[in-house]
PDB file of N, CA and C in Angstrom:
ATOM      1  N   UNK A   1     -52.056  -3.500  -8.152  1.00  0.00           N
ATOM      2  CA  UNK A   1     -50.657  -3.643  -7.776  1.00  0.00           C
ATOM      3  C   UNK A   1     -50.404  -2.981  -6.424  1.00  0.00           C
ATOM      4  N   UNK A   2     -49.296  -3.528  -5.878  1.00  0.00           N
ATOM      5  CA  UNK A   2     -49.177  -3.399  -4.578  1.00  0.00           C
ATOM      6  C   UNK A   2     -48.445  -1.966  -4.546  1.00  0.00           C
ATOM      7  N   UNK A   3     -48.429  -1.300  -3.487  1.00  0.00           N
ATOM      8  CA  UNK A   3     -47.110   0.246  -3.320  1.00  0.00           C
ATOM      9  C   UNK A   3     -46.594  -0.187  -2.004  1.00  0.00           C
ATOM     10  N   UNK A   4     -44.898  -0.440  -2.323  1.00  0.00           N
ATOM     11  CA  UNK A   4     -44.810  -0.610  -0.757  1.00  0.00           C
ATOM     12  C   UNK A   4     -43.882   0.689  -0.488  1.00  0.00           C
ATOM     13  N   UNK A   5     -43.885   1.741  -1.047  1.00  0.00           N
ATOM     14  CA  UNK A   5     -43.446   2.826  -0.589  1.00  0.00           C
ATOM     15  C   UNK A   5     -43.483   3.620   0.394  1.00  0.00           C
ATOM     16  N   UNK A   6     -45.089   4.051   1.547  1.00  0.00           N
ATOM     17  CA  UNK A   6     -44.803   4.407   2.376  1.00  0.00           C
ATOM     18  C   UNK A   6     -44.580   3.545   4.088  1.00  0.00           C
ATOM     19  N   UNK A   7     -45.231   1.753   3.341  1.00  0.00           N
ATOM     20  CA  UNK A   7     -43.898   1.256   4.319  1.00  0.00           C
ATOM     21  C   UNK A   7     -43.085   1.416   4.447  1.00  0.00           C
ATOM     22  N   UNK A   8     -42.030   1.696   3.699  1.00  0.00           N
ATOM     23  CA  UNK A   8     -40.519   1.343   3.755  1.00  0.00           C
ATOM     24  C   UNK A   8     -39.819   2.439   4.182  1.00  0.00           C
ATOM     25  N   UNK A   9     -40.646   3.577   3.925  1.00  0.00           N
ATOM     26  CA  UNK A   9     -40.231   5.138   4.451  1.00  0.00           C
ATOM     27  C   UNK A   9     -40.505   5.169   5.784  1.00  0.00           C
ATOM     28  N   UNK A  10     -41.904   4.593   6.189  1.00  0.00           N
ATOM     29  CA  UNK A  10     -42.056   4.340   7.481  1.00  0.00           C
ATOM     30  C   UNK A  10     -40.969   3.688   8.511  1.00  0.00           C
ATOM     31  N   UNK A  11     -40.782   2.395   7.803  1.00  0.00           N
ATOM     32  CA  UNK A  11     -39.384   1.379   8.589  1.00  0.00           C
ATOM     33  C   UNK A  11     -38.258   2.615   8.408  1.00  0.00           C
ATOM     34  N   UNK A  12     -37.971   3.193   7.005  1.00  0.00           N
ATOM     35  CA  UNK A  12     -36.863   3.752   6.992  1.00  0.00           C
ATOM     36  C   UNK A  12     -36.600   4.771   8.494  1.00  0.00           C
ATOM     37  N   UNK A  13     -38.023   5.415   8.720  1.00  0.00           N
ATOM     38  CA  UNK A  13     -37.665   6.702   9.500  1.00  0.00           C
ATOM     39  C   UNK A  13     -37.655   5.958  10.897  1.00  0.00           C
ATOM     40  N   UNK A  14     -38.215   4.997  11.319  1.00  0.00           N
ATOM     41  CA  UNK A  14     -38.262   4.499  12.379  1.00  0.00           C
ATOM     42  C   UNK A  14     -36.960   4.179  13.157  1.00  0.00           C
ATOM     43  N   UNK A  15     -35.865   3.670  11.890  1.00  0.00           N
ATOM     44  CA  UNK A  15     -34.820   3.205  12.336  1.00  0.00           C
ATOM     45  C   UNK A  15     -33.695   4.443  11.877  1.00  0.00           C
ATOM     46  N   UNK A  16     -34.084   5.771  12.070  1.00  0.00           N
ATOM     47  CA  UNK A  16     -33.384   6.833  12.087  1.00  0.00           C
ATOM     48  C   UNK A  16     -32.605   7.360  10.759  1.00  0.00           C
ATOM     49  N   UNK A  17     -32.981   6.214   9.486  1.00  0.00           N
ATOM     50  CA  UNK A  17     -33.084   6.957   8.243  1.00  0.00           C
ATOM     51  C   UNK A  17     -33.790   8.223   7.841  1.00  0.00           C
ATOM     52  N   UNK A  18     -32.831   8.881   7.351  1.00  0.00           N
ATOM     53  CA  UNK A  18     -33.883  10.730   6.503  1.00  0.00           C
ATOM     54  C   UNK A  18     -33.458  10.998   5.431  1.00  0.00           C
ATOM     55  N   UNK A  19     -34.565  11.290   5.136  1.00  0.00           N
ATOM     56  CA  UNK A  19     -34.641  12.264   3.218  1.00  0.00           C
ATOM     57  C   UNK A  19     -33.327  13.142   3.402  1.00  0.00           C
ATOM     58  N   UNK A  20     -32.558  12.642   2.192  1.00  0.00           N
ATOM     59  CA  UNK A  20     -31.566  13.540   1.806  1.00  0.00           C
ATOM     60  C   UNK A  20     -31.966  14.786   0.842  1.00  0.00           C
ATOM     61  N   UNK A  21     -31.987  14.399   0.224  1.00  0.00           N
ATOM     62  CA  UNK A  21     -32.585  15.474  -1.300  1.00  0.00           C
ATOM     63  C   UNK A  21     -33.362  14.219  -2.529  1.00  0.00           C
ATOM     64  N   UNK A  22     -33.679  14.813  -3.296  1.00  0.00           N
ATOM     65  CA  UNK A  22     -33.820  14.587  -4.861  1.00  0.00           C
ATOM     66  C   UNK A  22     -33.451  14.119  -5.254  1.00  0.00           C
ATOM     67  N   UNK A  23     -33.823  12.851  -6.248  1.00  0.00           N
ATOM     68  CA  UNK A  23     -32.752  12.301  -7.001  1.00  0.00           C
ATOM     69  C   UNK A  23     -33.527  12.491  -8.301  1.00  0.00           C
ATOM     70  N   UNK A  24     -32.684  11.852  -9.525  1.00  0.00           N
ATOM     71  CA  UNK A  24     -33.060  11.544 -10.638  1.00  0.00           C
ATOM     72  C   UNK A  24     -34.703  10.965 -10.977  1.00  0.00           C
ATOM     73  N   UNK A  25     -35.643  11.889 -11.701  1.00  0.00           N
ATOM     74  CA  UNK A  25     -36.424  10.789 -12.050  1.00  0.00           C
ATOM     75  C   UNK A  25     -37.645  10.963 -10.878  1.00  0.00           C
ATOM     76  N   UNK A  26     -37.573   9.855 -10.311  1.00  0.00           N
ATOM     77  CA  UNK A  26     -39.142   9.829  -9.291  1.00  0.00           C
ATOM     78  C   UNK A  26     -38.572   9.391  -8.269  1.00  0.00           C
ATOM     79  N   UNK A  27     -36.838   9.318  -7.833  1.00  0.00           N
ATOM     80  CA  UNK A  27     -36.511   8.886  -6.576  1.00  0.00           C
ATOM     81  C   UNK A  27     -36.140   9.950  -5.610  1.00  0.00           C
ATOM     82  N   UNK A  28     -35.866   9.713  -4.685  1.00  0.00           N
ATOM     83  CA  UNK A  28     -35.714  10.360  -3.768  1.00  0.00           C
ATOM     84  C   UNK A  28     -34.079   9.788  -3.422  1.00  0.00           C
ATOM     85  N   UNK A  29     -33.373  10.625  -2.505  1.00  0.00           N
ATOM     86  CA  UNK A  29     -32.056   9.894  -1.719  1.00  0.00           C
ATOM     87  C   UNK A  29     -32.240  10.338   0.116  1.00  0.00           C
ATOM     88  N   UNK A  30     -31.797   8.825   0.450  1.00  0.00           N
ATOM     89  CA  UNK A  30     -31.807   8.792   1.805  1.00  0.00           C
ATOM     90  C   UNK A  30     -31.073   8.563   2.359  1.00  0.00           C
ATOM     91  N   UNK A  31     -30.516   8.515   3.466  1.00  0.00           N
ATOM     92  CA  UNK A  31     -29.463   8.097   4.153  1.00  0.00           C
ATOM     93  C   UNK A  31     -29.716   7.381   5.447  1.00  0.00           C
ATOM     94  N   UNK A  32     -28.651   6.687   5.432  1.00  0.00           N
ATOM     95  CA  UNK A  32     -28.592   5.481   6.971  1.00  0.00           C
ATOM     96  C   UNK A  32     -27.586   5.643   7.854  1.00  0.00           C
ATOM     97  N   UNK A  33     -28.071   5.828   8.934  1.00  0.00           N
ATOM     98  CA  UNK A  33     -26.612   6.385   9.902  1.00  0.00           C
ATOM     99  C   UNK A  33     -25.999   4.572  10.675  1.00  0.00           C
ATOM    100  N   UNK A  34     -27.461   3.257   9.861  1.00  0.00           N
ATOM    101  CA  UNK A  34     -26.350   2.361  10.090  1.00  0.00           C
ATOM    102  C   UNK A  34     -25.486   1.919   9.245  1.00  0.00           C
ATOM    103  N   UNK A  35     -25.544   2.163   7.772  1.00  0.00           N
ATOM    104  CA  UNK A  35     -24.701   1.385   7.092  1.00  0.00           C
ATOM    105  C   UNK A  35     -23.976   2.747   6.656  1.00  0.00           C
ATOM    106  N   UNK A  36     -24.095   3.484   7.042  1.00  0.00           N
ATOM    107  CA  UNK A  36     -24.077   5.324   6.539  1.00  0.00           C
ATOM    108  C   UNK A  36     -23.790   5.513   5.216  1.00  0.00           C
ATOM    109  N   UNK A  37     -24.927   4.770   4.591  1.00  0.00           N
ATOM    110  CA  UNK A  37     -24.731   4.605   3.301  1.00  0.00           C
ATOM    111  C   UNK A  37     -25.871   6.019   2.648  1.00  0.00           C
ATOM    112  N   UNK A  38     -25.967   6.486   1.318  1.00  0.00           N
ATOM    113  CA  UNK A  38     -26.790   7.089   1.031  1.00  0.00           C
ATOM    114  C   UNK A  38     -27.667   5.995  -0.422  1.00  0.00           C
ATOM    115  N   UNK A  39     -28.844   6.272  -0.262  1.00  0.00           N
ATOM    116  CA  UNK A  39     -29.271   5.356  -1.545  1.00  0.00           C
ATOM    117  C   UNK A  39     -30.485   5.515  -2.054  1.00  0.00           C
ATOM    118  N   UNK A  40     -31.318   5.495  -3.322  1.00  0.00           N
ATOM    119  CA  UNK A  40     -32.261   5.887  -3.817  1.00  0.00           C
ATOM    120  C   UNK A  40     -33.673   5.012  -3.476  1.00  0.00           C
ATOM    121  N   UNK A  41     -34.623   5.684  -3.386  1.00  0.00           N
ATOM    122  CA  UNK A  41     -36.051   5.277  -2.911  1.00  0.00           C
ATOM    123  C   UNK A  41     -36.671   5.688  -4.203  1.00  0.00           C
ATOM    124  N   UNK A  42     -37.586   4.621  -4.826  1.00  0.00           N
ATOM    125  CA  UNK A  42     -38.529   4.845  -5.719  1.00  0.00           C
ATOM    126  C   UNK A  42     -39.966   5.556  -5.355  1.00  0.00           C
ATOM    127  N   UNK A  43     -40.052   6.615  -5.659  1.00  0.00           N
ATOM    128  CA  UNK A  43     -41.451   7.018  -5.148  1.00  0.00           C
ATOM    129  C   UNK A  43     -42.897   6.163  -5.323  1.00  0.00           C
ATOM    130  N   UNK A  44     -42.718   4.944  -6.097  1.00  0.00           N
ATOM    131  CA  UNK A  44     -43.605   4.203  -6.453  1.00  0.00           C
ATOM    132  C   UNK A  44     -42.794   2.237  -6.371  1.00  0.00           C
ATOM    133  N   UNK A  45     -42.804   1.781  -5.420  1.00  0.00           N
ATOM    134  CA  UNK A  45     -41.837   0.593  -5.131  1.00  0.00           C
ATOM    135  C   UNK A  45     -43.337  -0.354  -5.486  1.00  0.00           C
ATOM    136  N   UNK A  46     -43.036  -1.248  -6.430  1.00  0.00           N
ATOM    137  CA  UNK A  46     -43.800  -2.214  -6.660  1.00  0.00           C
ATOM    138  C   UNK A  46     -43.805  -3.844  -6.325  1.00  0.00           C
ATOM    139  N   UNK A  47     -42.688  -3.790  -6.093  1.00  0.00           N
ATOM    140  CA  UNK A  47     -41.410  -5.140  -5.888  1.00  0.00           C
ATOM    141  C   UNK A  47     -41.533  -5.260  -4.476  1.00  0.00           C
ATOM    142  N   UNK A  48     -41.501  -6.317  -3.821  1.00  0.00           N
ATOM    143  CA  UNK A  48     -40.796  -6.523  -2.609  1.00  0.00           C
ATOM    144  C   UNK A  48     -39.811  -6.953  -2.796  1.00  0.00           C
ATOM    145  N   UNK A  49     -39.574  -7.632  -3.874  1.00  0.00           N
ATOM    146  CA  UNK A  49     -37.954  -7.528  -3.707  1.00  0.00           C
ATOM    147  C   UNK A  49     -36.918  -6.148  -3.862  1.00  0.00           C
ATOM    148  N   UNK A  50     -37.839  -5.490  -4.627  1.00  0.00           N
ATOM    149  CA  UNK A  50     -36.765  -3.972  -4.946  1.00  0.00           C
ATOM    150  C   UNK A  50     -37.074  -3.251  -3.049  1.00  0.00           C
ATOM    151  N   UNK A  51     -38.451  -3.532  -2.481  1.00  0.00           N
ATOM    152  CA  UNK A  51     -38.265  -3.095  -0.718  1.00  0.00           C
ATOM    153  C   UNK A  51     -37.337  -3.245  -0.479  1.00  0.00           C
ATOM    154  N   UNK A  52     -37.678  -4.907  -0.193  1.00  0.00           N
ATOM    155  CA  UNK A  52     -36.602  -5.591   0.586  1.00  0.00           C
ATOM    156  C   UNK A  52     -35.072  -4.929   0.494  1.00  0.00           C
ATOM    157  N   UNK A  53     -34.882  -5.326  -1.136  1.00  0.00           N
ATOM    158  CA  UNK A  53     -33.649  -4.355  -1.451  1.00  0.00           C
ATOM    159  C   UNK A  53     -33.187  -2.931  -0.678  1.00  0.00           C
ATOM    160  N   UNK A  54     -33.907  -1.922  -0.877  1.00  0.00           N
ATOM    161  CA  UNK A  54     -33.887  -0.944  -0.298  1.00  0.00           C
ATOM    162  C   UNK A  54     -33.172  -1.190   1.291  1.00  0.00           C
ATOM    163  N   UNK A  55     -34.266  -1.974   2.247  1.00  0.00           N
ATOM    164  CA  UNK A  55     -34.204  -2.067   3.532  1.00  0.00           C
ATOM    165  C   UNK A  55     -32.469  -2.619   3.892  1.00  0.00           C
ATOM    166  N   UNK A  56     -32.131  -3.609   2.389  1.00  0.00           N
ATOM    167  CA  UNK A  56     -31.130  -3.867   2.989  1.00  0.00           C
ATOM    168  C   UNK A  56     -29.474  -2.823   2.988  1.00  0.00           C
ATOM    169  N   UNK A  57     -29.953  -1.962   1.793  1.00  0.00           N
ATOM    170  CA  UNK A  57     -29.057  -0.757   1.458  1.00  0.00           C
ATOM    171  C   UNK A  57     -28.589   0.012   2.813  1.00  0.00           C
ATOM    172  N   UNK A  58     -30.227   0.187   3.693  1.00  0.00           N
ATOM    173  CA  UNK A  58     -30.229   0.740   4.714  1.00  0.00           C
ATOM    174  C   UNK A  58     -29.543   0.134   6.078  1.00  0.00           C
ATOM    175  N   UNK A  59     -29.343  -1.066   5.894  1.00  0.00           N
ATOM    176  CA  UNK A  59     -28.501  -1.815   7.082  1.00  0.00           C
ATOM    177  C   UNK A  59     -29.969  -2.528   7.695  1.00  0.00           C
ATOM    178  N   UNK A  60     -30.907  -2.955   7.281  1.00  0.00           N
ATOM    179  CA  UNK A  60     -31.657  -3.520   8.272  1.00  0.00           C
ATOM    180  C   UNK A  60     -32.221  -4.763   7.369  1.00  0.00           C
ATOM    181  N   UNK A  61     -33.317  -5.634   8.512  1.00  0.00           N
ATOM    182  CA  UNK A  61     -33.764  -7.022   7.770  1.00  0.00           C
ATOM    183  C   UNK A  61     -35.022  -6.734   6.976  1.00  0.00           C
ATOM    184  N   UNK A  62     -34.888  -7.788   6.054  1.00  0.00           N
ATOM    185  CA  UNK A  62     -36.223  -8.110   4.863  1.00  0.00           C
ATOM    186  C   UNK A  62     -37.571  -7.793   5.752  1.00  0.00           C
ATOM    187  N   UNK A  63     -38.375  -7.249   5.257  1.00  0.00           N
ATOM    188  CA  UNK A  63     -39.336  -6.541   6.082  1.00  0.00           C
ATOM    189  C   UNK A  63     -40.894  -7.437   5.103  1.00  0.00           C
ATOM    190  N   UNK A  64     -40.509  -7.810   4.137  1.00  0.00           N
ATOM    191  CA  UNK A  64     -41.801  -8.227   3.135  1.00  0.00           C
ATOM    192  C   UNK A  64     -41.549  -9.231   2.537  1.00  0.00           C
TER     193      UNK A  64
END
């Protein structure tokens, strides 16, 4: 099975997303200074659609 987790952390930080704190469980919370949204990262993302998802929480395009 695929991990697309430290892609997406990668894209995340690239485009000036950062680790907030801790979340529930095995996620993490991050934040986006474009959608200035805050939102949870699975430490283990199996899905490209749950990525994709993510990327779009963050304000940016489908990456996978």
């Amino acid at each position: 099975m695929s991990d697309f987790t430290p892609e997406v952390k990668k894209i995340l930080k690239e485009n000036g997303c950062w680790f907030k704190r801790r979340g529930k469980g095995d996620h993490d919370i991050w934040h986006s200074p474009i959608s200035d949204r805050s939102f949870p990262v699975d430490a283990k993302i199996k899905s490209r659609h749950t990525a994709n998802g993510i990327l779009k929480h963050a304000g940016l395009d489908k990456a996978f």
